[in-house]
N, C-alpha and C. Protein backbone atom coordinates (compact mmCIF):
# COMPACT_ATOMS: atom_id res chain seq x y z
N UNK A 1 0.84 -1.16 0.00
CA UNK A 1 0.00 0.00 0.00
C UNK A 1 0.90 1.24 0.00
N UNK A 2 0.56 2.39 -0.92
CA UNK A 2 1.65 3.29 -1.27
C UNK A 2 0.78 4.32 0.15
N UNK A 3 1.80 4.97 0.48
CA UNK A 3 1.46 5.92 1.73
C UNK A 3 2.11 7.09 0.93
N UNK A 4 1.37 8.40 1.01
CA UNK A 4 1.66 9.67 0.28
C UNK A 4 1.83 11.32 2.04
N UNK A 5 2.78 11.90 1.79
CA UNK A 5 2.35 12.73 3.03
C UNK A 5 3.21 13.97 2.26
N UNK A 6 2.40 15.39 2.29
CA UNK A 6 2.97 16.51 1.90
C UNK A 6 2.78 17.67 3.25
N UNK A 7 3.93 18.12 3.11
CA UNK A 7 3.56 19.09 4.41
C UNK A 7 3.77 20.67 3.63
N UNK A 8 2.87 21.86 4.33
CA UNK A 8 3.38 23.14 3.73
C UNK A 8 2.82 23.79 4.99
N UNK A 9 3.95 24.45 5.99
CA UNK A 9 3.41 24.95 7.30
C UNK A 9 4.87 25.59 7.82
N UNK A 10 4.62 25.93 8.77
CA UNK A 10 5.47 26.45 9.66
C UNK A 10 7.04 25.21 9.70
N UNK A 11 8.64 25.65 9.97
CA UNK A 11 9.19 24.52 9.74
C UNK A 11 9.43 24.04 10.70
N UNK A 12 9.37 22.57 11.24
CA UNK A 12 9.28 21.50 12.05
C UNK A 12 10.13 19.89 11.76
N UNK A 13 10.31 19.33 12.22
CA UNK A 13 11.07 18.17 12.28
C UNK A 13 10.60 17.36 11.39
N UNK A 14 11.40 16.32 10.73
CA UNK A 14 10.65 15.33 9.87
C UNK A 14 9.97 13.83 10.90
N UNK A 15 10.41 14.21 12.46
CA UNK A 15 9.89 13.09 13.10
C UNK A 15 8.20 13.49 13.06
N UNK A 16 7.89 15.21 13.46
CA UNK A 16 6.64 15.79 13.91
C UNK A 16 5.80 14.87 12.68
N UNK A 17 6.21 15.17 11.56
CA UNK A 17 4.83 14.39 10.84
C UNK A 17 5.04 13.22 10.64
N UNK A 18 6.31 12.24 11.01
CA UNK A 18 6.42 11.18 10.31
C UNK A 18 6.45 9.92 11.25
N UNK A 19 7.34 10.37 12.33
CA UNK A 19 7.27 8.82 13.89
C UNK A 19 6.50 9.39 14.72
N UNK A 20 6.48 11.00 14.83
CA UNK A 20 5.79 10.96 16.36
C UNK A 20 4.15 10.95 16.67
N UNK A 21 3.57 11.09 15.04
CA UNK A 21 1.63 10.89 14.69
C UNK A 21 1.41 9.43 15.47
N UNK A 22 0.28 9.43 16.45
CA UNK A 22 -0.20 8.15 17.00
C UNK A 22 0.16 7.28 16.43
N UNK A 23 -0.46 7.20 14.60
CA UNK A 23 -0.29 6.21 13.47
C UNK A 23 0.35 7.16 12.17
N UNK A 24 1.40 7.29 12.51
CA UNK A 24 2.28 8.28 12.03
C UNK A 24 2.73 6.77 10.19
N UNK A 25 3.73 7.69 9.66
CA UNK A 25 4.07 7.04 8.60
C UNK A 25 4.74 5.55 8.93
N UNK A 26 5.59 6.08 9.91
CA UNK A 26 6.49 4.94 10.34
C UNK A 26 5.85 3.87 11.16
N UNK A 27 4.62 4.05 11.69
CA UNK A 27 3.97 3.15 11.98
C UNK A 27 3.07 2.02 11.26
N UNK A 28 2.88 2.86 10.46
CA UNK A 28 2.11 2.80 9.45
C UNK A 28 2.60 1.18 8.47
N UNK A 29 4.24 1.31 8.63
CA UNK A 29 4.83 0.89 7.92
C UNK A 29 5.15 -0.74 8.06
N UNK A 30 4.92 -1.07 9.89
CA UNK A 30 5.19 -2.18 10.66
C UNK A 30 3.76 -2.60 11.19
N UNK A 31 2.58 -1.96 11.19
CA UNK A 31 1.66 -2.33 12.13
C UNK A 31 0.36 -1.40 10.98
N UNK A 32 -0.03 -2.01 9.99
CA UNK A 32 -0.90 -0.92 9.04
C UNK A 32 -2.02 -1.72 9.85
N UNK A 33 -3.18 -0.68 9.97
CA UNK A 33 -4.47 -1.20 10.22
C UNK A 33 -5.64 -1.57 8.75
N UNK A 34 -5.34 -1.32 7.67
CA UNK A 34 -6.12 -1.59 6.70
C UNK A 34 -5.55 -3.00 5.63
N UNK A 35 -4.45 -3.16 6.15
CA UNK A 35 -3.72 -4.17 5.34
C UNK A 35 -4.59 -5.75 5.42
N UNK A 36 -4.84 -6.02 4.34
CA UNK A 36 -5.85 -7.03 4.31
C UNK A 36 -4.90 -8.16 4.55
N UNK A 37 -3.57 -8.97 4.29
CA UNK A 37 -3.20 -9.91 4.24
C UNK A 37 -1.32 -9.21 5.02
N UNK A 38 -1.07 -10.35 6.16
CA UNK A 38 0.18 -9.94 6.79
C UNK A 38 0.03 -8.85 7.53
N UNK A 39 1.67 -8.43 8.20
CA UNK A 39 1.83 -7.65 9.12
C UNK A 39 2.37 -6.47 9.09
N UNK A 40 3.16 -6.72 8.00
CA UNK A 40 4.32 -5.54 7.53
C UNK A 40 4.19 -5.63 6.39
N UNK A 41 4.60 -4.10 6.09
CA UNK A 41 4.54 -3.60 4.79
C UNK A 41 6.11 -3.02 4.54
N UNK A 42 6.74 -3.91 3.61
CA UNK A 42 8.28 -4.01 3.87
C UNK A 42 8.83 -3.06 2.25
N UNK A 43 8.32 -2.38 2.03
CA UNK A 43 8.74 -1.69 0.66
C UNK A 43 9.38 -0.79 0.55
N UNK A 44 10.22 -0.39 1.66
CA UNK A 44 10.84 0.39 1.61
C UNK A 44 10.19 2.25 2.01
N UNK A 45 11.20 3.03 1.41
CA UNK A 45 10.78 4.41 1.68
C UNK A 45 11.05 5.03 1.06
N UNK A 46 11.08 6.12 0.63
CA UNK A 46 11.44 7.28 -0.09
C UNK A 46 11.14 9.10 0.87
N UNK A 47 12.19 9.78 0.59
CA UNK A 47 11.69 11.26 1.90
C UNK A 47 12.72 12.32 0.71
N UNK A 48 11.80 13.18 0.09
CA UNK A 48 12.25 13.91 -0.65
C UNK A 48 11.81 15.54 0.12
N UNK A 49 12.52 16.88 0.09
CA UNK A 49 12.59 17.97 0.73
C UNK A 49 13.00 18.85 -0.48
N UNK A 50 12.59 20.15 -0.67
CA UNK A 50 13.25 21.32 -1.00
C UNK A 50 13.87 22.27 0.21
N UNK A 51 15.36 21.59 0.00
CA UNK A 51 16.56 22.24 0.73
C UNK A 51 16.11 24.17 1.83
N UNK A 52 16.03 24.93 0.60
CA UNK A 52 15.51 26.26 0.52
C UNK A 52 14.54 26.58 0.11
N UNK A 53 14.23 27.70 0.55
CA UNK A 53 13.25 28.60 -0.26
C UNK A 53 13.69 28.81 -1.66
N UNK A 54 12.45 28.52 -2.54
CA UNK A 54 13.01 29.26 -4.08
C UNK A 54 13.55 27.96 -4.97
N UNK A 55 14.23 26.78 -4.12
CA UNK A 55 15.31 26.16 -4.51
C UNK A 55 14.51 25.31 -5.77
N UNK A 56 15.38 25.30 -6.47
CA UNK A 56 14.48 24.20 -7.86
C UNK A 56 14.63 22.82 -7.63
N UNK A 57 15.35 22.06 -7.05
CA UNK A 57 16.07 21.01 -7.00
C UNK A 57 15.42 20.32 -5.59
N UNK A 58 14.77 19.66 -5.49
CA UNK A 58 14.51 18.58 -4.27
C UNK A 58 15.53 17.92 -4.06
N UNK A 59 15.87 17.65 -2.55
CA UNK A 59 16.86 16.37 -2.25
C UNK A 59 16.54 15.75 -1.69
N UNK A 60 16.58 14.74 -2.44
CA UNK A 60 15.74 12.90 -1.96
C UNK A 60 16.61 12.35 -1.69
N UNK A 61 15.80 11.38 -0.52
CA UNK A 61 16.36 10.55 0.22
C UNK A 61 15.55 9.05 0.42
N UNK A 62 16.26 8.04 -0.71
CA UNK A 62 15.15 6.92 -0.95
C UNK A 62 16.20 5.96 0.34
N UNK A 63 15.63 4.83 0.67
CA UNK A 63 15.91 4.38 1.66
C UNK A 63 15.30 2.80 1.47
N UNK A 64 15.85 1.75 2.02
CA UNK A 64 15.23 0.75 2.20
C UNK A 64 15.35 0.17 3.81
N UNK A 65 15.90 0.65 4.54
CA UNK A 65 15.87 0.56 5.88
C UNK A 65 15.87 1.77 6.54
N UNK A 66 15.33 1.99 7.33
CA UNK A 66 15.38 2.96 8.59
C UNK A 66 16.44 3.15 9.21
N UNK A 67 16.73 4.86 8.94
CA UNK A 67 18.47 5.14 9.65
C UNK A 67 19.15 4.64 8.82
N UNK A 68 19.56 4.83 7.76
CA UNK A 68 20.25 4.51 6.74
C UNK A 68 20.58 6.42 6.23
């Protein structure tokens, strides 16, 4: 199951929207409540940011483990 999250607000941590939500992303990821079959959803990650203001260029950060 693809999980999508965009933020545009005041600037804050990437934990605030992502580990520290009750059923935040990262939870999301080990313990999904809609997942019809199994426990984990092992597909990896992807966390892309625009650095600056203005900046044209996103810097992504694809990942297949946590803390990597």
């Amino acid at each position: 199951m693809c999980r999508h999250l965009a933020y545009i607000g005041a600037e804050t941590t990437l934990a605030a929207v992502v580990s520290e939500p009750p059923h935040g992303l990262y939870e999301q990821s080990w313990a999904p409540r809609l997942q019809r079959y199994g426990t984990v959803n092992a597909d990896g990650f992807g966390i892309g940011w625009y650095p600056a203001p203005g900046s044209a260029d996103p810097a992504p950060h694809p990942s297949a483990q946590i803390g990597t």
